[in-house]
C-alpha atoms as a PDB file:
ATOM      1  CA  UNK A   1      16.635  15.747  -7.148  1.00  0.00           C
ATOM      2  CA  UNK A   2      16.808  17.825  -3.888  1.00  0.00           C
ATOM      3  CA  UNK A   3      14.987  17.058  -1.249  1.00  0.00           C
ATOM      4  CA  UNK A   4      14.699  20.151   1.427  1.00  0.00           C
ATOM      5  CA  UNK A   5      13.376  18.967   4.814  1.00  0.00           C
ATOM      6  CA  UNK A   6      13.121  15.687   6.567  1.00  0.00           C
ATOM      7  CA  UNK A   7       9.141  15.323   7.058  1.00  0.00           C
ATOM      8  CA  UNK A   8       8.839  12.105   4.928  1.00  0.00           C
ATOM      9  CA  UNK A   9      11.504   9.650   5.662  1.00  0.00           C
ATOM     10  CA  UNK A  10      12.194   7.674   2.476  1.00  0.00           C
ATOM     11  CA  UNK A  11      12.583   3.955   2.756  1.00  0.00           C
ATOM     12  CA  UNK A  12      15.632   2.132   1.096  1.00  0.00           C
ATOM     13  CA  UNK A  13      13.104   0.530  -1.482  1.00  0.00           C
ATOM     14  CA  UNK A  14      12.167   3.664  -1.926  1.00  0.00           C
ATOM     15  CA  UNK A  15      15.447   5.050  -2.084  1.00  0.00           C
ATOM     16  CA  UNK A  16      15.942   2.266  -4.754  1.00  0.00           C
ATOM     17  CA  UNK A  17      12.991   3.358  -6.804  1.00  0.00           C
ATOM     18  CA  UNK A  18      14.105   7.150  -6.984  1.00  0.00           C
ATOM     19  CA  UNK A  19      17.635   6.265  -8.002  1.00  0.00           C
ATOM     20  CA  UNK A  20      16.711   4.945 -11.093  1.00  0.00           C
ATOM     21  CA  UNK A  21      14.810   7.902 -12.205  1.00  0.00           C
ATOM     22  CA  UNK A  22      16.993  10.682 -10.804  1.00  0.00           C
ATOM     23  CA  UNK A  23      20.699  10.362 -11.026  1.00  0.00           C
ATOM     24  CA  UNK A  24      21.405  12.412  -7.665  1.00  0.00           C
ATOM     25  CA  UNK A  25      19.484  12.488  -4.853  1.00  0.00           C
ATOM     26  CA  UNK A  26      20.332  15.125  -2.198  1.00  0.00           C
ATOM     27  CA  UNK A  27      18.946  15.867   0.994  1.00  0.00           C
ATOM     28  CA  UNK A  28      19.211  19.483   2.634  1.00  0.00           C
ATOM     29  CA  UNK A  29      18.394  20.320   6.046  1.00  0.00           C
ATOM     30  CA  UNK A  30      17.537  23.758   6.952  1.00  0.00           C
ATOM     31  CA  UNK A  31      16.334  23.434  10.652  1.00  0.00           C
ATOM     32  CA  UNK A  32      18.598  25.589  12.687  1.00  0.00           C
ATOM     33  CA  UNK A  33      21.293  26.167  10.169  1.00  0.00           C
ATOM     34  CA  UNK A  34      21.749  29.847   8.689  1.00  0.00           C
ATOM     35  CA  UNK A  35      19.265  30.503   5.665  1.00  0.00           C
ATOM     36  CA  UNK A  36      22.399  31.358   3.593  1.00  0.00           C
ATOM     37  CA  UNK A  37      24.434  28.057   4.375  1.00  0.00           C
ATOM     38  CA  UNK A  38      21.086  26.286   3.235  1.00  0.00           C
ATOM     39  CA  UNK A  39      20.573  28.447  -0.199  1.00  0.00           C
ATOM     40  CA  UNK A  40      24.154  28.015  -0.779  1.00  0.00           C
ATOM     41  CA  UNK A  41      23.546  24.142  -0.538  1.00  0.00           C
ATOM     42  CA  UNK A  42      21.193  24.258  -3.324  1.00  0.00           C
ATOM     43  CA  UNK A  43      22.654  26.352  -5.252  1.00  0.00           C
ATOM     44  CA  UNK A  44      25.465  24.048  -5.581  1.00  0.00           C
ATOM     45  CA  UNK A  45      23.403  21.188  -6.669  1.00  0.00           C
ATOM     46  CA  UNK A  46      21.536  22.999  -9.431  1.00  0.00           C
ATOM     47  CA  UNK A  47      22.949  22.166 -12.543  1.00  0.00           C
ATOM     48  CA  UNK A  48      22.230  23.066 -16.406  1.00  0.00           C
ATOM     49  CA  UNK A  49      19.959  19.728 -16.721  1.00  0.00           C
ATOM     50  CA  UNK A  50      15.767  18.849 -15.451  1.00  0.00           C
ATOM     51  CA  UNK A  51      15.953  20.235 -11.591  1.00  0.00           C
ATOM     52  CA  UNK A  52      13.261  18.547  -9.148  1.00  0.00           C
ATOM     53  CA  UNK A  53      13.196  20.320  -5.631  1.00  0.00           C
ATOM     54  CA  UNK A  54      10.899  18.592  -3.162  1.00  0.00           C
ATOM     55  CA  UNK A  55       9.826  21.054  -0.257  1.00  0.00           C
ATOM     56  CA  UNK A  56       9.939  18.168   2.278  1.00  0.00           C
ATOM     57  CA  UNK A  57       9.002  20.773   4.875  1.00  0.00           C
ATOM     58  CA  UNK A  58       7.036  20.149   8.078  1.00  0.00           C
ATOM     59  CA  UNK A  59       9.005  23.321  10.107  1.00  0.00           C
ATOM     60  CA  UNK A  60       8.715  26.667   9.309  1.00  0.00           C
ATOM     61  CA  UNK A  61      10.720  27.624   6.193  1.00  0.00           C
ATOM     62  CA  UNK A  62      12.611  30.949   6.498  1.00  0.00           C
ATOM     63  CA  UNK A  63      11.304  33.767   4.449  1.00  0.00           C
ATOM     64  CA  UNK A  64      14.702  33.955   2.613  1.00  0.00           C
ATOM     65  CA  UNK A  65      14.711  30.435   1.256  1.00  0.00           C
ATOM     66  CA  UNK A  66      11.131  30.977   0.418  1.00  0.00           C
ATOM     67  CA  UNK A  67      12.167  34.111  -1.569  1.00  0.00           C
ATOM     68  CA  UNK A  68      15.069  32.647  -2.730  1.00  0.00           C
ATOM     69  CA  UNK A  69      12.699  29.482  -4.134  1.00  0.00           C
ATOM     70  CA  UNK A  70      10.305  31.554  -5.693  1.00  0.00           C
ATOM     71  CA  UNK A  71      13.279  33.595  -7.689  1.00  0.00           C
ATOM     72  CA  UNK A  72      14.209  30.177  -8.951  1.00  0.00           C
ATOM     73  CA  UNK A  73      11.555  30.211 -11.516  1.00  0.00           C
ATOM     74  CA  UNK A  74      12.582  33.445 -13.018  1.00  0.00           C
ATOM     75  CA  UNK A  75      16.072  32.334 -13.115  1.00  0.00           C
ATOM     76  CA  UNK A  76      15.520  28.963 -14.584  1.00  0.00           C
ATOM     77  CA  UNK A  77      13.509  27.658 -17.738  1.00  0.00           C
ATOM     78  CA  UNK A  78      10.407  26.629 -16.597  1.00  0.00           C
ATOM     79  CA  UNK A  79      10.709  22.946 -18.578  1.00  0.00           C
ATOM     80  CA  UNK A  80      13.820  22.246 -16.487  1.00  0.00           C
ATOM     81  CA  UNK A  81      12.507  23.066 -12.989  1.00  0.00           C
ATOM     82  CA  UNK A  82       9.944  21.426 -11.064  1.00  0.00           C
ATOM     83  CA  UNK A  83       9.173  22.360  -7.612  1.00  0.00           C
ATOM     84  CA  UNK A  84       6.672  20.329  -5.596  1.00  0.00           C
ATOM     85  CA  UNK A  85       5.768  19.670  -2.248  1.00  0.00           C
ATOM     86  CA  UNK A  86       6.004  16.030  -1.210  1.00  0.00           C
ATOM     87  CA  UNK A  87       2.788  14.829  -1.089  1.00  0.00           C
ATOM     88  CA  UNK A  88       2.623  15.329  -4.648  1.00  0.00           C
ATOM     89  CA  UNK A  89       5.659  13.834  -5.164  1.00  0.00           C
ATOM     90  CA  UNK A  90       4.943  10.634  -3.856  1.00  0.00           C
ATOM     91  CA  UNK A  91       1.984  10.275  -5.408  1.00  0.00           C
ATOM     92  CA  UNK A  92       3.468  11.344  -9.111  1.00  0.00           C
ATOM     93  CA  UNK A  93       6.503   9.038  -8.228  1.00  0.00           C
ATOM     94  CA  UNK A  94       5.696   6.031  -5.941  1.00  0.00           C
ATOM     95  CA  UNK A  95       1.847   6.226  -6.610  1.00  0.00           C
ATOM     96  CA  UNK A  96       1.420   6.605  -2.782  1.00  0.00           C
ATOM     97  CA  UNK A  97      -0.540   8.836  -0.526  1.00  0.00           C
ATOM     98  CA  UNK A  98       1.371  10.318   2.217  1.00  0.00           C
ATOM     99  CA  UNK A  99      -0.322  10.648   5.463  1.00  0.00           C
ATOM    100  CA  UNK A 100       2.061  11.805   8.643  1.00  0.00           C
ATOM    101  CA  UNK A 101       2.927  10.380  11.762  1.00  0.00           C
ATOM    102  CA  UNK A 102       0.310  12.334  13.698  1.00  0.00           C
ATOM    103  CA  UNK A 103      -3.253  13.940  12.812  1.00  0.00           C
ATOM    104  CA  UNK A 104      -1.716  17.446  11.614  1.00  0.00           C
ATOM    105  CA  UNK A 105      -2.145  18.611   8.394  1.00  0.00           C
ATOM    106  CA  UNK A 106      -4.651  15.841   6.453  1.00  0.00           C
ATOM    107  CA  UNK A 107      -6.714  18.551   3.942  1.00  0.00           C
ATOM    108  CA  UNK A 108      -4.766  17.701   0.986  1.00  0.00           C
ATOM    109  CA  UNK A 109      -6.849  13.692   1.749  1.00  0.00           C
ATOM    110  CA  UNK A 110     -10.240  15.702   1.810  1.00  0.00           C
ATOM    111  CA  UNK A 111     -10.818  14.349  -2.182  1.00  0.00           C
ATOM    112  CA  UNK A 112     -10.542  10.859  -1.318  1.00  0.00           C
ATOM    113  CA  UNK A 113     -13.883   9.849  -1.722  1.00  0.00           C
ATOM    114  CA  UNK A 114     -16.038   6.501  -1.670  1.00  0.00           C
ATOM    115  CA  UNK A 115     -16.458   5.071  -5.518  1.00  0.00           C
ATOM    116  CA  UNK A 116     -19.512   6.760  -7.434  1.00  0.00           C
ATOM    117  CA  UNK A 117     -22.417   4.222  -9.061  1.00  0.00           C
ATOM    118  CA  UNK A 118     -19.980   3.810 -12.221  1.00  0.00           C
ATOM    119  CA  UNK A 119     -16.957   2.467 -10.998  1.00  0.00           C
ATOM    120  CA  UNK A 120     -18.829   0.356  -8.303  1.00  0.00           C
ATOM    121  CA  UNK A 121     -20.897  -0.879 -11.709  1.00  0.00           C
ATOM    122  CA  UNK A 122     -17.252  -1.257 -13.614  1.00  0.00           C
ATOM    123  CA  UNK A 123     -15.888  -3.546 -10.861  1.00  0.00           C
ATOM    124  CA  UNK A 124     -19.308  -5.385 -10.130  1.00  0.00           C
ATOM    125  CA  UNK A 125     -18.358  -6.630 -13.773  1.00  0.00           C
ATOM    126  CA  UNK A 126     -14.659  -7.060 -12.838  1.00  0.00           C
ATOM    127  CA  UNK A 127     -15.998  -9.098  -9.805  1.00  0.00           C
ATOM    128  CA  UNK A 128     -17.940 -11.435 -11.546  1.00  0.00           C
ATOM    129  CA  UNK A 129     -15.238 -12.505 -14.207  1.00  0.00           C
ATOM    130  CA  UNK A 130     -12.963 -13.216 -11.545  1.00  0.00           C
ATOM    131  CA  UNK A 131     -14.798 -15.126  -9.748  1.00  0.00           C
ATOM    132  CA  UNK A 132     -15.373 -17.297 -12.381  1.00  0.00           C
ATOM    133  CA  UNK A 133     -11.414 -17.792 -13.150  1.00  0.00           C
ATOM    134  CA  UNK A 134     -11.412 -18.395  -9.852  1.00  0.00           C
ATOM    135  CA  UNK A 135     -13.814 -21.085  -9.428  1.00  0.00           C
ATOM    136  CA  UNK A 136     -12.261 -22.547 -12.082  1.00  0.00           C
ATOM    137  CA  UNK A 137      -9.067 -22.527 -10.445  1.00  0.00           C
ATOM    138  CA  UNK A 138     -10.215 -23.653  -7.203  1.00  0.00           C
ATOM    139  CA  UNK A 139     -12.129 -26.254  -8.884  1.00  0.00           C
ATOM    140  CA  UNK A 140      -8.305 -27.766  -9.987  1.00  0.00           C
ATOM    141  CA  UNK A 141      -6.272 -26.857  -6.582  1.00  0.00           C
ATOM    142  CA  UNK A 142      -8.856 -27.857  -3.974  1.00  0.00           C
ATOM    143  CA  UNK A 143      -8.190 -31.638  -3.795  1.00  0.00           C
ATOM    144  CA  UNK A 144      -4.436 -31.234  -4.264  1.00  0.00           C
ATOM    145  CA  UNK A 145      -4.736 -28.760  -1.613  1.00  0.00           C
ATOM    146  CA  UNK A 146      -7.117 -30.803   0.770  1.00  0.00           C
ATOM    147  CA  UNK A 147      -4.309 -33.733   0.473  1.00  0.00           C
ATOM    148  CA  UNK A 148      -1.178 -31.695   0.850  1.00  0.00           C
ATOM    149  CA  UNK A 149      -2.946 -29.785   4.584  1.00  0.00           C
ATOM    150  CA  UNK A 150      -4.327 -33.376   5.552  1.00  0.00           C
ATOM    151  CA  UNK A 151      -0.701 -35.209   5.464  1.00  0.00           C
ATOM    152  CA  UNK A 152       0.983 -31.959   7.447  1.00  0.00           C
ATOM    153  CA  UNK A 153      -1.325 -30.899   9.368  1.00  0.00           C
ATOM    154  CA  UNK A 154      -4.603 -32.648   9.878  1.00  0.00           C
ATOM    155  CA  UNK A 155      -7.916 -30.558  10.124  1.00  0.00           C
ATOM    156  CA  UNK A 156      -9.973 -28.722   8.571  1.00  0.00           C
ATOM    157  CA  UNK A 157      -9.430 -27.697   5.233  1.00  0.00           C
ATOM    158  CA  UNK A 158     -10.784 -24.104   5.231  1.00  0.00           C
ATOM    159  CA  UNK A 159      -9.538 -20.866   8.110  1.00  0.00           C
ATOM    160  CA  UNK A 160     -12.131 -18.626   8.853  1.00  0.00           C
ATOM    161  CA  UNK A 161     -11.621 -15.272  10.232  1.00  0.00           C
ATOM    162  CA  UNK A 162     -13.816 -11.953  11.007  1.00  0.00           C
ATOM    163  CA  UNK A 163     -12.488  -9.360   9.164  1.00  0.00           C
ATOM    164  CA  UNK A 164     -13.757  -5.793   8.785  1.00  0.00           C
ATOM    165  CA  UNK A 165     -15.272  -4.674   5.224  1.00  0.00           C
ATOM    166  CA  UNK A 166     -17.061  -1.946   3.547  1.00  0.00           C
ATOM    167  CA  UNK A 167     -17.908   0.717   6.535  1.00  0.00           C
ATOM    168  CA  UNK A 168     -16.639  -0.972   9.300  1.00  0.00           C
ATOM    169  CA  UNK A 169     -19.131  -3.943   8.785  1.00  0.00           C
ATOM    170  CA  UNK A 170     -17.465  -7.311   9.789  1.00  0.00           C
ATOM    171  CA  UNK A 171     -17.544 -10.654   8.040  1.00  0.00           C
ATOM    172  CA  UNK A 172     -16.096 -14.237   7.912  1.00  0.00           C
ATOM    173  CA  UNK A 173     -13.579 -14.623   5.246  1.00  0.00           C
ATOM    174  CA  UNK A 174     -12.610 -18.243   3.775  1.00  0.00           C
ATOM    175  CA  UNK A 175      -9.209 -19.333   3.195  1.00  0.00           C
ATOM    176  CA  UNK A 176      -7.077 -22.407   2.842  1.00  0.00           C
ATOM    177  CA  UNK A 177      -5.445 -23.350   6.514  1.00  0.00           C
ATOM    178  CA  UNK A 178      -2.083 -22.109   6.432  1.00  0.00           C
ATOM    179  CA  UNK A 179      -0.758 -22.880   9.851  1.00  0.00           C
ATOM    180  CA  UNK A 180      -1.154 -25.721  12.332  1.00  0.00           C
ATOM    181  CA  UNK A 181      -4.162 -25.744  14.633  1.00  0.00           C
ATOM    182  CA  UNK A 182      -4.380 -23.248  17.395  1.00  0.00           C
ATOM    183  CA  UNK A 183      -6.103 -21.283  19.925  1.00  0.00           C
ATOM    184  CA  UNK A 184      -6.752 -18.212  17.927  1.00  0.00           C
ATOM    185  CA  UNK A 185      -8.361 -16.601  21.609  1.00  0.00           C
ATOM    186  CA  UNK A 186      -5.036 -16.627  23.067  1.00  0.00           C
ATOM    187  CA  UNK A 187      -2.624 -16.304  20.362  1.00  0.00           C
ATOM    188  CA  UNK A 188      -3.497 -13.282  18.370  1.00  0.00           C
ATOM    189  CA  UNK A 189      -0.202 -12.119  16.673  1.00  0.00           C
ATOM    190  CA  UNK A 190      -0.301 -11.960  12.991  1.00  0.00           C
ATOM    191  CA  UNK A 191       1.737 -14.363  10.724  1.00  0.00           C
ATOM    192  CA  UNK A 192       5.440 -13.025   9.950  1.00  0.00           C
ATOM    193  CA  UNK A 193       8.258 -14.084   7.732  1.00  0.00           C
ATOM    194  CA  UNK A 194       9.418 -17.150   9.657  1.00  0.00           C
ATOM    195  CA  UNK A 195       6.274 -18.384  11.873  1.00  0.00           C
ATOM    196  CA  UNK A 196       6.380 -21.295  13.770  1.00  0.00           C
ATOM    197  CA  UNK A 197       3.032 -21.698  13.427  1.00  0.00           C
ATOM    198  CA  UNK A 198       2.946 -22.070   9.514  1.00  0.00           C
ATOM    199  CA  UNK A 199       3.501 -25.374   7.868  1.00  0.00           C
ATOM    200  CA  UNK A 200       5.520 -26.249   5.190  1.00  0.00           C
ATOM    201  CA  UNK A 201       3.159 -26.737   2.473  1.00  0.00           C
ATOM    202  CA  UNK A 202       1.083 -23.672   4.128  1.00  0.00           C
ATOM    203  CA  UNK A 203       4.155 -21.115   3.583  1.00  0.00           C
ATOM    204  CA  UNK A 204       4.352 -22.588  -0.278  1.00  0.00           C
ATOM    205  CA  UNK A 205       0.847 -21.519  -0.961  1.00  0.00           C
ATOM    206  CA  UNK A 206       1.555 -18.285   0.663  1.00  0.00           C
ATOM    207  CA  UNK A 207       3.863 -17.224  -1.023  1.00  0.00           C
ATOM    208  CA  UNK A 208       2.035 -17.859  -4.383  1.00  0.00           C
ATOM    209  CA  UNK A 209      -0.860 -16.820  -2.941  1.00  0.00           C
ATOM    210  CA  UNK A 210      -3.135 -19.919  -3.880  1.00  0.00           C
ATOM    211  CA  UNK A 211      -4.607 -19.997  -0.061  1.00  0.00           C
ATOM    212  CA  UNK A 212      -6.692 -16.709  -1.061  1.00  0.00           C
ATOM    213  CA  UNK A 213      -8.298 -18.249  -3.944  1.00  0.00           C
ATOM    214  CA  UNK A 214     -11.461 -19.929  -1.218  1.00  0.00           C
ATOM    215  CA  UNK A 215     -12.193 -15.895  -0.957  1.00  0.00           C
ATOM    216  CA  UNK A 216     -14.584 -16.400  -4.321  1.00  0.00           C
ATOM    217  CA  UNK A 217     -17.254 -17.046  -2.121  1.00  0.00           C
ATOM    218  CA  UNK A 218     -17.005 -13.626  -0.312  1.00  0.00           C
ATOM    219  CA  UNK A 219     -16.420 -12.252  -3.869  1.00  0.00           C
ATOM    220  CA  UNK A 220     -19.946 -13.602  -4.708  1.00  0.00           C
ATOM    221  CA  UNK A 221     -21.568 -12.491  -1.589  1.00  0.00           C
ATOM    222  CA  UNK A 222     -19.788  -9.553  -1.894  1.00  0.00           C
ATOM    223  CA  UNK A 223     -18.519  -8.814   1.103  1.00  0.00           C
ATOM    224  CA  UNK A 224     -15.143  -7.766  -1.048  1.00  0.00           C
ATOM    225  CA  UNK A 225     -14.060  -7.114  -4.573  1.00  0.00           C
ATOM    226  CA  UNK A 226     -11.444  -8.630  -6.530  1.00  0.00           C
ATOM    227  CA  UNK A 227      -9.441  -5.709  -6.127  1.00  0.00           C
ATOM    228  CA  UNK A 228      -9.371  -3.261  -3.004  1.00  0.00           C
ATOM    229  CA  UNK A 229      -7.530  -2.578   0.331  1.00  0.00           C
ATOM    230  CA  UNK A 230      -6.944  -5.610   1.994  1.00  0.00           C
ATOM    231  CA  UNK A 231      -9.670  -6.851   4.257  1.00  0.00           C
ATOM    232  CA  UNK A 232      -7.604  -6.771   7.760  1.00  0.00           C
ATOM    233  CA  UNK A 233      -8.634  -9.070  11.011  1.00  0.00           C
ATOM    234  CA  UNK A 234     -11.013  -6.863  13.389  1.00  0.00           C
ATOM    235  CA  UNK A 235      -8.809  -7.651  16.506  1.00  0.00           C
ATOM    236  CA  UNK A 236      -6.100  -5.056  15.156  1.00  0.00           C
ATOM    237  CA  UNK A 237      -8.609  -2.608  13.082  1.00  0.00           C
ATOM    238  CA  UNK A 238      -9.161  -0.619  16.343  1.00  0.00           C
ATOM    239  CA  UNK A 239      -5.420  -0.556  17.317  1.00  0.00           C
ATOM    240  CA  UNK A 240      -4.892   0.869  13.981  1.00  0.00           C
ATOM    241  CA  UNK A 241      -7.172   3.002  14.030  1.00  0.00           C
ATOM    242  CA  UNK A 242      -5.985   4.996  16.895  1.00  0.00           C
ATOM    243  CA  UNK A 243      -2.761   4.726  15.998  1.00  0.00           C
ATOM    244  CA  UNK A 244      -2.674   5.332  12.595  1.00  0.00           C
ATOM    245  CA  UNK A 245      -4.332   8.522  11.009  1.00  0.00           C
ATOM    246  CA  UNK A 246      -6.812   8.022   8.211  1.00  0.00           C
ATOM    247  CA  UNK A 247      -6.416   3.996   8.739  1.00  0.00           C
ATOM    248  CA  UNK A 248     -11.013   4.301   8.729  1.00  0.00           C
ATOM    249  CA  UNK A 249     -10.634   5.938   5.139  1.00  0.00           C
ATOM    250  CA  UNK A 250      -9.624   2.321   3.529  1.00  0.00           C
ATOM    251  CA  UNK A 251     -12.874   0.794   4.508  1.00  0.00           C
ATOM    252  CA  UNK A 252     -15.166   3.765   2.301  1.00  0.00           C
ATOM    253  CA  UNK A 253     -14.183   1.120  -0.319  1.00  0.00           C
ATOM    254  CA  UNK A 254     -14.940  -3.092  -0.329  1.00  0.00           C
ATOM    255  CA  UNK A 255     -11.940  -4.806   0.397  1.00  0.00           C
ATOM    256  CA  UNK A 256     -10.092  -7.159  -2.358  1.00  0.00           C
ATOM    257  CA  UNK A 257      -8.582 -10.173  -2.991  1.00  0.00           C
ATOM    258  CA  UNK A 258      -5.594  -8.717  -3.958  1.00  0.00           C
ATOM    259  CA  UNK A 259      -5.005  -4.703  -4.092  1.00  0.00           C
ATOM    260  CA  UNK A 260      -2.595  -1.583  -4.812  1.00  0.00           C
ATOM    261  CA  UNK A 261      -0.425  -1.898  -1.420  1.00  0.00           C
ATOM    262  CA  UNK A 262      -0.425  -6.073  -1.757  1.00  0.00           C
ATOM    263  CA  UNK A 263       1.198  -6.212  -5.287  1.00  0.00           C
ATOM    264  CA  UNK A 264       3.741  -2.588  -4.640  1.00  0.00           C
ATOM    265  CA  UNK A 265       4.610  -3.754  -0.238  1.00  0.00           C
ATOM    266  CA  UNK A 266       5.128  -6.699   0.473  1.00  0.00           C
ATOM    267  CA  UNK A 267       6.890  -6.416   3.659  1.00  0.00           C
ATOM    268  CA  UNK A 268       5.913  -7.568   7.312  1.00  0.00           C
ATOM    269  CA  UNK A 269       3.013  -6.503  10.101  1.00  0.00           C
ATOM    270  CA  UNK A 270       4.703  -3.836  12.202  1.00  0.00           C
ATOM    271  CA  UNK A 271       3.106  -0.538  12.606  1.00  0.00           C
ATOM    272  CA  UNK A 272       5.094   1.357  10.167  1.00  0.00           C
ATOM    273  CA  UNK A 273       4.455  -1.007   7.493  1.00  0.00           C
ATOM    274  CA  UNK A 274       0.715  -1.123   7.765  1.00  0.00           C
ATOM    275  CA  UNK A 275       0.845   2.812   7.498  1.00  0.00           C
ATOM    276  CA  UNK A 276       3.330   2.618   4.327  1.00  0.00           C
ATOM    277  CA  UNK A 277       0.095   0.011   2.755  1.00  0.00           C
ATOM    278  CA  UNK A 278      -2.426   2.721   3.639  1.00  0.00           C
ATOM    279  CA  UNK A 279      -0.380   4.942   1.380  1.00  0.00           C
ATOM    280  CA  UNK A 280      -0.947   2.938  -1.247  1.00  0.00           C
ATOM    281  CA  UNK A 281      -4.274   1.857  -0.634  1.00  0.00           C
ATOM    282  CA  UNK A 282      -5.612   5.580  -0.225  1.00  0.00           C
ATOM    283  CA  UNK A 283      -3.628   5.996  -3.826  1.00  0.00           C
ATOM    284  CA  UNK A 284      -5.825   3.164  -5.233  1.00  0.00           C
ATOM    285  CA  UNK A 285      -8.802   5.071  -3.660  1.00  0.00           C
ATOM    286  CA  UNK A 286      -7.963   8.603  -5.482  1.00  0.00           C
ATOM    287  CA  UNK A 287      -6.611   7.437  -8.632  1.00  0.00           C
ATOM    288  CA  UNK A 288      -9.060   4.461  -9.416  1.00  0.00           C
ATOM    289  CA  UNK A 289      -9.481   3.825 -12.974  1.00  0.00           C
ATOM    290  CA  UNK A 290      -9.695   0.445 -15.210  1.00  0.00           C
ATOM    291  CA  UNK A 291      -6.171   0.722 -16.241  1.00  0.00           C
ATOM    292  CA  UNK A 292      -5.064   0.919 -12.163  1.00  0.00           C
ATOM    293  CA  UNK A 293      -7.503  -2.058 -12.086  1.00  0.00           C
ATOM    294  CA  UNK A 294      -5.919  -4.184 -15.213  1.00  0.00           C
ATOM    295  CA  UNK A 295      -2.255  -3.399 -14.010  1.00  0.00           C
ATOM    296  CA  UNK A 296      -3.233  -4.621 -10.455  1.00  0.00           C
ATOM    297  CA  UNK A 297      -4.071  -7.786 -11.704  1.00  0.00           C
ATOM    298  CA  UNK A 298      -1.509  -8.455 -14.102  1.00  0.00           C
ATOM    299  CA  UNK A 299       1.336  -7.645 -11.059  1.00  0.00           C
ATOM    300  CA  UNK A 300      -0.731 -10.099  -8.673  1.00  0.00           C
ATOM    301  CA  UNK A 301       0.146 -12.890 -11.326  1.00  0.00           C
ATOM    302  CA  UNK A 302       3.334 -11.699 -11.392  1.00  0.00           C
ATOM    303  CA  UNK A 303       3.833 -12.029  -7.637  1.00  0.00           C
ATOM    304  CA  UNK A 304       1.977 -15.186  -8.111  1.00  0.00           C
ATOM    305  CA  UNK A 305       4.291 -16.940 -10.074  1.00  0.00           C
ATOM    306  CA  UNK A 306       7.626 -14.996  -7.867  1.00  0.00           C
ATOM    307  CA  UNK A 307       6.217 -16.314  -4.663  1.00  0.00           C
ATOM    308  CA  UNK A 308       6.988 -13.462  -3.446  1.00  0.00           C
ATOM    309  CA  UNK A 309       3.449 -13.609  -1.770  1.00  0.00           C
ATOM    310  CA  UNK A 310       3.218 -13.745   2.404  1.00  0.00           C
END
């Protein structure tokens, strides 16, 4: 694989990923450096096997590479060259969306579009069967639970939270208390790796993700889905929002449960990381379909049973 351009940084997971399906990865940078150094670069990665160039391109490309590019296809069998621009890529490899660092260039997100009557219908269904597995469920956990919270930290049982939903309309979402009693006015960070705040038997249920199951009764009242973006706290919506573009376009859809960017990200809070979960939530958006739905659950259990939950 060659990758021309530096416009999408890769991550190391990422990096990971790719590795395993492509046994070179090279990166070429033609800012500032003579059009012929940078053809010569590429030429001397192209081999006799499958070729996948990824124009990775945010600055202007000089009309020799382009030209040079183009003759590639003449040159080379059609079924062993692939040439793609890296949205595309990421979304054919990493089942991602990319969006950029600032509001430039977004047309290629214009078909990203709020579910039609049919798939709202389809997951209606979905929604109901879960929430009777997970009634079920919470049916078994809750007084196990309720003992566990009361001998580590006592309190209430249940966290409450506003959270923003389905266009921008806030809600109270229901959860088991993860972390000791606080003033949630004054201390407004979100939870990380290695907080404090969080008790012991609170991380355990974290991590396997048992402290979400209380959200069946917002899956009843349907203020989310089983499966969807993550329904985030309103005190750092607007932050996002201005910071992040296309953050709004995750809340065309109901918030889930669990979701796309829970079960493929699971790393921290920081800025960069939220935007790397809108990728994949905006990918859950486009490329909805039951078998997206049915692999989203069956990875959720699979996290569920890693703890590899936060």
């Amino acid at each position: 694989m060659i990758v021309l351009g530096q416009k999408y940084v890769f991550t190391s997971l990422e990096t990971k990923q790719l590795s395993k399906k492509f046994s070179t990865i090279v990166d070429v940078v033609y800012k500032d450096k003579n059009p012929d150094d940078v053809i010569t670069q590429i030429e001397n990665n192209l081999n006799g096997s499958f070729v996948t160039i990824v124009l990775n391109t945010k600055v202007k490309v000089d009309d020799k590479i382009i030209k040079y590019l183009t003759n590639l296809k003449f040159r080379i069998n059609n079924s062993k060259l692939k040439i793609m621009s890296i949205e595309h890529f990421l979304e054919e490899y990493l089942y991602k969306c990319y969006i950029p660092q600032d509001n430039d260039d977004l047309h290629y997100l214009d078909d990203i579009q709020k579910f039609n009557i049919y798939v709202r219908l389809q997951k209606r269904v979905i929604d109901i069967l879960g929430a009777v597995v997970l009634f079920v469920v919470l049916f078994f956990v809750k007084f196990k639970v309720k003992a566990n919270i009361k001998s580590q930290s006592p309190g209430y049982l249940y966290f409450h939270q506003t959270r923003v939903g389905l266009n921008n309309k806030k809600f109270t979402i229901i959860k088991f208390r993860t972390m000791h009693i606080h003033d949630t006015h004054s201390d407004i960070r979100t939870a990380t790796k290695d907080d404090e705040r969080v008790f012991e038997f609170g991380l355990k249920i974290r991590k396997n993700r048992v402290d979400e199951i209380p959200q069946v009764f917002n899956l009843i009242k349907g203020d989310i889905s089983l499966i969807g973006p993550r329904a985030e706290w309103d005190k750092l919506v607007d932050e996002y929002e201005n910071n992040i573009p296309y953050y709004n376009h995750r809340h065309i859809v109901k918030p889930g449960i669990t979701g796309w960017a829970q079960v493929m990200f699971t790393e921290g809070r920081s800025k960069d990381d939220t935007r790397q979960k809108l990728m994949y939530d905006l990918y859950y958006i486009k490329h909805w379909s039951l078998k997206l739905e049915f692999k989203i659950i069956f990875k959720t259990i699979t996290v569920m049973f890693s703890k590899k939950g936060i």
